[in-house]
Protein backbone atom coordinates (compact mmCIF):
# COMPACT_ATOMS: atom_id res chain seq x y z
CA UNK A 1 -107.00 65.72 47.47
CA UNK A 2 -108.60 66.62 44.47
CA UNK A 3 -110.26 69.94 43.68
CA UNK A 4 -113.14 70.62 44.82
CA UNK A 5 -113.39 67.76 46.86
CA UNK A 6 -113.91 68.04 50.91
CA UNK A 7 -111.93 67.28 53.60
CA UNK A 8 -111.47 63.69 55.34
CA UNK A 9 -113.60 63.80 58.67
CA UNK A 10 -111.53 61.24 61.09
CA UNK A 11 -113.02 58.78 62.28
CA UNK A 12 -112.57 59.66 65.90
CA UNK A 13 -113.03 63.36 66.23
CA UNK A 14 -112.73 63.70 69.38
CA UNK A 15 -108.88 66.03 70.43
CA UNK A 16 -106.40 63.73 69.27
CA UNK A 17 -104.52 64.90 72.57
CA UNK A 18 -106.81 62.09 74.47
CA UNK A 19 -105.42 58.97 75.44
CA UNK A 20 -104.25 57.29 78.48
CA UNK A 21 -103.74 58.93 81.49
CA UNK A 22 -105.64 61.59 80.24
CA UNK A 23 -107.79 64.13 82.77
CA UNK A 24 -111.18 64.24 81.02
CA UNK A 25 -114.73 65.34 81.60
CA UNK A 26 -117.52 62.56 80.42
CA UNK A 27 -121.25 63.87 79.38
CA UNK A 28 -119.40 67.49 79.34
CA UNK A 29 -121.80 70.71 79.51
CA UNK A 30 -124.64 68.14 81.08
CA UNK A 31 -126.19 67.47 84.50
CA UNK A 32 -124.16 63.99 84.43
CA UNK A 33 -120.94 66.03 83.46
CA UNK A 34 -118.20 64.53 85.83
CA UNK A 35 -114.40 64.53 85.92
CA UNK A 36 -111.79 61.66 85.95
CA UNK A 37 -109.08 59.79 83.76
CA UNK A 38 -109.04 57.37 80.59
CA UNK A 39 -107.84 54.25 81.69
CA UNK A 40 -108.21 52.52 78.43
CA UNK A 41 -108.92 53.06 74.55
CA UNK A 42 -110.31 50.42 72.70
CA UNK A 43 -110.00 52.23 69.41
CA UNK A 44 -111.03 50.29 66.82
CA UNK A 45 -111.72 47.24 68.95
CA UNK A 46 -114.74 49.07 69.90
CA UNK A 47 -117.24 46.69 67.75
CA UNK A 48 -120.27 47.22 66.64
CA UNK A 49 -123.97 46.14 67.69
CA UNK A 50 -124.94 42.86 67.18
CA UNK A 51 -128.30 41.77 66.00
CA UNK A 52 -129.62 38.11 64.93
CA UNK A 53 -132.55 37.58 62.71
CA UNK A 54 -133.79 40.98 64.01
CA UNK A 55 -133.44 40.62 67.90
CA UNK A 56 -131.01 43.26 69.39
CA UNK A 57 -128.47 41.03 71.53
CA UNK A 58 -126.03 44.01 72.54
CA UNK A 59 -125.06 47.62 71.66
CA UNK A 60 -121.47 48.42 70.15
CA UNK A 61 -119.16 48.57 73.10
CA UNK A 62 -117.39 52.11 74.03
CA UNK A 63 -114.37 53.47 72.84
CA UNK A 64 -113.02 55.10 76.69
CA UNK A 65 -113.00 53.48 79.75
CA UNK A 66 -112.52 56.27 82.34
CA UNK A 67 -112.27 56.60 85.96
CA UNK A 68 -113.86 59.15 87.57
CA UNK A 69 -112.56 61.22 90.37
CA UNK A 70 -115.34 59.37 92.45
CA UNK A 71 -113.86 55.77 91.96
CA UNK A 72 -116.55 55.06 89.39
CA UNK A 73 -115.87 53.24 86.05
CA UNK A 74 -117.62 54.44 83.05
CA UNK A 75 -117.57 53.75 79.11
CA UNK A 76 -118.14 56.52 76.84
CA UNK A 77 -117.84 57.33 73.17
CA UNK A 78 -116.33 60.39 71.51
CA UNK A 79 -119.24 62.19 71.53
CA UNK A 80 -119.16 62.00 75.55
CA UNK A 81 -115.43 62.98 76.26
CA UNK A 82 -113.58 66.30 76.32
CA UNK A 83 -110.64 67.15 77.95
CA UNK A 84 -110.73 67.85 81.45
């Protein structure tokens, strides 16, 4: 690094100590805050939102799939995830 230059932000910065199998909490410190485990990462597969000639077709997909305690399947992003 040189001087006076900043650090690298990652570009998942979410705990690095998340991945599968993971207890998490989704939408943490929120009234949809809930509890359950990542069942899948799709890192970098993740994608991006698509758009043709200026119509919206379909938002980037989610990086965690998780299952909460519930039985309940959700997809959230790093922003949404914290450990549990």
């Amino acid at each position: 690094m040189n001087e006076g230059s900043s650090p690298q932000v990652p570009d998942h910065p979410v705990d690095q100590r998340i991945s599968l199998g993971t207890a998490v909490r989704v939408y943490p410190d929120t009234a949809g805050e809930d509890a359950g485990v990542i069942v899948e990462d799709f890192g970098d597969s993740a994608g991006q939102a698509v758009q043709i000639g200026g119509h919206h077709i379909v938002d980037a997909a989610r990086r965690w799939a998780v299952r909460l305690n519930n039985g309940s399947l959700v997809f959230v992003d790093d922003k949404d995830i914290s450990l549990g």
